[in-house]
Protein backbone atom coordinates (compact mmCIF):
# COMPACT_ATOMS: atom_id res chain seq x y z
CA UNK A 1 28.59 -7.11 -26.89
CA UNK A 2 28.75 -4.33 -24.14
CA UNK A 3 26.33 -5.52 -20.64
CA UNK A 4 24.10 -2.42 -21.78
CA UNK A 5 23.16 -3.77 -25.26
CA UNK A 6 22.75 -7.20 -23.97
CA UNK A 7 20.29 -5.87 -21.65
CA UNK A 8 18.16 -3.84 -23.85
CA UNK A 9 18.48 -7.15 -26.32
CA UNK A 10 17.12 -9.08 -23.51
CA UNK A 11 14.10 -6.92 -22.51
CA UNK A 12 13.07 -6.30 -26.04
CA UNK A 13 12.94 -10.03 -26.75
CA UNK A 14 10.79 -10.66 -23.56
CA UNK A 15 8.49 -7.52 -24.47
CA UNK A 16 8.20 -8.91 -28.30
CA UNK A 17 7.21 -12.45 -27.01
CA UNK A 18 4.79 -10.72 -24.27
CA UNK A 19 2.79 -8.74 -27.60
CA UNK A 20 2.96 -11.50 -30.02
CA UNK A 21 1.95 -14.56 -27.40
CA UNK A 22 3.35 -16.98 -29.62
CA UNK A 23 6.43 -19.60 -30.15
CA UNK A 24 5.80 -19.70 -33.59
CA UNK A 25 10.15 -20.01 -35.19
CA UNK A 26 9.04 -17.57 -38.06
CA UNK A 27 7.81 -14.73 -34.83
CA UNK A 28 10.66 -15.58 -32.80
CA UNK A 29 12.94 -15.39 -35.33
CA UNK A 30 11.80 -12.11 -36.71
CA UNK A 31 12.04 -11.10 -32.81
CA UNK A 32 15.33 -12.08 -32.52
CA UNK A 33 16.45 -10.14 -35.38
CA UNK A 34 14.81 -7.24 -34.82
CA UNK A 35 15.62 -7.09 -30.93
CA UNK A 36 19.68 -7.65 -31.55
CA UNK A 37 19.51 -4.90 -34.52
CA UNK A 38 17.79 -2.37 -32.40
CA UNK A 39 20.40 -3.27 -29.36
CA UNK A 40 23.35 -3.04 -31.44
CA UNK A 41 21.98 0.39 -32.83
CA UNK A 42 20.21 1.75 -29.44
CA UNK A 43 22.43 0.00 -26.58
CA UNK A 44 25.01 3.00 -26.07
CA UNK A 45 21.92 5.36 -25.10
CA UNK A 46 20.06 3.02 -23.69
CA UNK A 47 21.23 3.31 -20.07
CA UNK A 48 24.06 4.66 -17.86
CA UNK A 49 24.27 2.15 -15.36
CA UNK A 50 23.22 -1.44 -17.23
CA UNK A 51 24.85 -3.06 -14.05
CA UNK A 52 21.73 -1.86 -12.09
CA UNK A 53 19.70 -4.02 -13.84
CA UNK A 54 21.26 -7.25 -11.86
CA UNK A 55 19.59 -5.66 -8.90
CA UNK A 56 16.33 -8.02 -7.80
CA UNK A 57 14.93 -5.31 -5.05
CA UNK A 58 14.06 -3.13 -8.18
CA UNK A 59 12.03 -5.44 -9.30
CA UNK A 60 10.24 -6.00 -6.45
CA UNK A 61 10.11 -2.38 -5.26
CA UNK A 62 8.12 -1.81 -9.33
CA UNK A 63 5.88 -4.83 -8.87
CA UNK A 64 4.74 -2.82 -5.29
CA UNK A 65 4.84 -0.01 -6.83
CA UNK A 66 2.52 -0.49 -10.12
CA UNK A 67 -0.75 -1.40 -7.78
CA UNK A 68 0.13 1.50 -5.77
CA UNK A 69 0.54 4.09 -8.78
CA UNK A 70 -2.65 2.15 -10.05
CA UNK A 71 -4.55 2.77 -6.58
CA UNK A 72 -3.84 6.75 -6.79
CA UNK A 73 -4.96 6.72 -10.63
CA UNK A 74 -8.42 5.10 -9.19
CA UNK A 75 -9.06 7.91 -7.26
CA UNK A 76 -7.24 10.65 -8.99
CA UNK A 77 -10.45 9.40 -11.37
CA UNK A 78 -13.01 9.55 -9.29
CA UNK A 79 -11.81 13.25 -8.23
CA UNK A 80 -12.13 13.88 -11.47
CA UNK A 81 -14.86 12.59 -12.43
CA UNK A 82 -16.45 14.26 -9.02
CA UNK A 83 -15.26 18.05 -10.74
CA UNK A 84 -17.07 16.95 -14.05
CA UNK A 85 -20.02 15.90 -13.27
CA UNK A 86 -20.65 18.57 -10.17
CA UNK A 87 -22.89 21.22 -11.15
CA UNK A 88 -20.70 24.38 -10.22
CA UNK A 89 -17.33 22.23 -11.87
CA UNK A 90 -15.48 23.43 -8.71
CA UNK A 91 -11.64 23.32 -10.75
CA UNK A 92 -9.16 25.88 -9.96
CA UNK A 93 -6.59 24.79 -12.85
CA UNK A 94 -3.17 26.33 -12.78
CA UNK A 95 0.59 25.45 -12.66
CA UNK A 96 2.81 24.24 -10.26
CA UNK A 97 6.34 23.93 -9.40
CA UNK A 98 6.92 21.26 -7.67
CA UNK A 99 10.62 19.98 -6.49
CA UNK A 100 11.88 16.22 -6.94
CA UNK A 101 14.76 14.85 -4.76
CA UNK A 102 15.59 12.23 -7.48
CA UNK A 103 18.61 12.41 -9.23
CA UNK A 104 18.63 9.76 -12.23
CA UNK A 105 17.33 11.31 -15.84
CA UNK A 106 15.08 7.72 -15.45
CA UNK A 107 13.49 8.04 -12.13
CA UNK A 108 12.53 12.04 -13.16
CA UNK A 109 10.93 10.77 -16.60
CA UNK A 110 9.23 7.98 -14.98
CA UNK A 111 7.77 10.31 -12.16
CA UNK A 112 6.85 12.86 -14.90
CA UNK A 113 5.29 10.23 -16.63
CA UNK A 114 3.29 8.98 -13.34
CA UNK A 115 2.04 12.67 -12.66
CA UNK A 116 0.45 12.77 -16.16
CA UNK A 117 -1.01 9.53 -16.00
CA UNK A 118 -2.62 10.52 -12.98
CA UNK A 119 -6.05 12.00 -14.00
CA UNK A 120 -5.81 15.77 -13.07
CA UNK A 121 -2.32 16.37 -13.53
CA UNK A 122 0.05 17.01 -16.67
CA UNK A 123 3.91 17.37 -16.05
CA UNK A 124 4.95 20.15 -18.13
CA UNK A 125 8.66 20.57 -17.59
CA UNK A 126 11.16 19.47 -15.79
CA UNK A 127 14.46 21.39 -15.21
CA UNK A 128 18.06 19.88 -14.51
CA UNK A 129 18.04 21.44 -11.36
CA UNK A 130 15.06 18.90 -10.26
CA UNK A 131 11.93 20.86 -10.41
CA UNK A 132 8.76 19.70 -12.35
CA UNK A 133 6.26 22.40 -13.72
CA UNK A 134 2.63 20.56 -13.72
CA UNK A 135 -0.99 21.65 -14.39
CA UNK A 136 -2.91 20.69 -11.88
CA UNK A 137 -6.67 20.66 -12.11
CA UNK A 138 -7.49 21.37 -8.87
CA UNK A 139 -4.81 23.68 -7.56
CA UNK A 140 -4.60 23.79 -3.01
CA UNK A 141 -1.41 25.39 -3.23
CA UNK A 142 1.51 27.35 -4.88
CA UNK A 143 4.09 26.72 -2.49
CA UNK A 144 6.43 24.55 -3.63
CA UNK A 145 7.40 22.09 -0.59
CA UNK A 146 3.22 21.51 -0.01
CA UNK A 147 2.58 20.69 -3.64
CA UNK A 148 5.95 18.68 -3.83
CA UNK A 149 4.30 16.48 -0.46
CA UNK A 150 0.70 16.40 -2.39
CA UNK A 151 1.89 15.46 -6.13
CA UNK A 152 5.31 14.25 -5.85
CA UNK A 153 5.58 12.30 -2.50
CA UNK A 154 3.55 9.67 -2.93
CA UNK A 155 5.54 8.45 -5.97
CA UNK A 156 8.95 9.85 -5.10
CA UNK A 157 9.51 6.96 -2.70
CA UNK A 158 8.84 4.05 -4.47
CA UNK A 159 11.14 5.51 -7.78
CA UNK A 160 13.80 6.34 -5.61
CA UNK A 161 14.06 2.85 -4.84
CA UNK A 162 13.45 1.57 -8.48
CA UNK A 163 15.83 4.10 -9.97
CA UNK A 164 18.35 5.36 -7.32
């Protein structure tokens, strides 16, 4: 079995015992089973670098990063919530290009998918060339290198260390 379907095997096992929070045989089995046939199916696309996974400082640098990206949704939602509930609804929505220095297809889909869980932004697109289109709720610029530092910094240098 190549490393990267023995990795995928392994996560999917852990994340099927994590949702069914039991040691029943009959779940574990069906987890087992399931887990390998989806590895030995999905493993090839899985990831391009399964040796990365061997890496501990990932992990660490995700466990710092998950209260941090949770910290900015806090009061992404309170800014927000601020532009609802004010009575003039001060929003100046638009789009934004914004430019990412990451260079891994996962560290771009996982900061895409940090900007649009963060209440107030949506990533639209994102080109090969590293640039991400996003709607912004409350738009303070349209130059690219500010709205990179406001949008994309704050998560750029935790991923880079995760995914780079």
């Amino acid at each position: 079995m190549k490393m990267s379907k023995f990795v995928l095997f392994v996560i999917l096992f852990l994340l099927w015992l994590l949702l069914t929070w039991t040691f029943n045989y009959q779940d574990v089995t069906i987890g087992l089973i399931l887990s390998l046939f989806i590895a030995i199916l999905m493993g090839d696309i899985f990831t391009e670098h399964p040796g990365k996974f061997k890496d501990i400082k990932r992990y660490l640098w995700m466990i710092a990063y998950i209260p941090y990206f949770f910290w900015y949704c806090i009061l992404a939602n309170f800014d927000v919530a601020y532009r609802v509930l004010h009575p003039k609804m001060p929003i100046k929505p638009g789009i934004v290009k914004v430019k990412t220095n990451l260079k891994s297809d996962a560290g771009r889909t996982f900061l895409a998918n940090s900007i649009t869980l963060t209440p107030g932004t949506l990533s639209v697109d994102i080109t090969d060339e590293g640039y991400l289109y996003v709607h912004w709720i409350n738009v303070k610029t349209i130059d690219i290198e500010e709205a990179s530092k406001e949008i994309v910094a704050k998560f750029e240098y935790f991923l880079k260390h995760i995914y780079e």
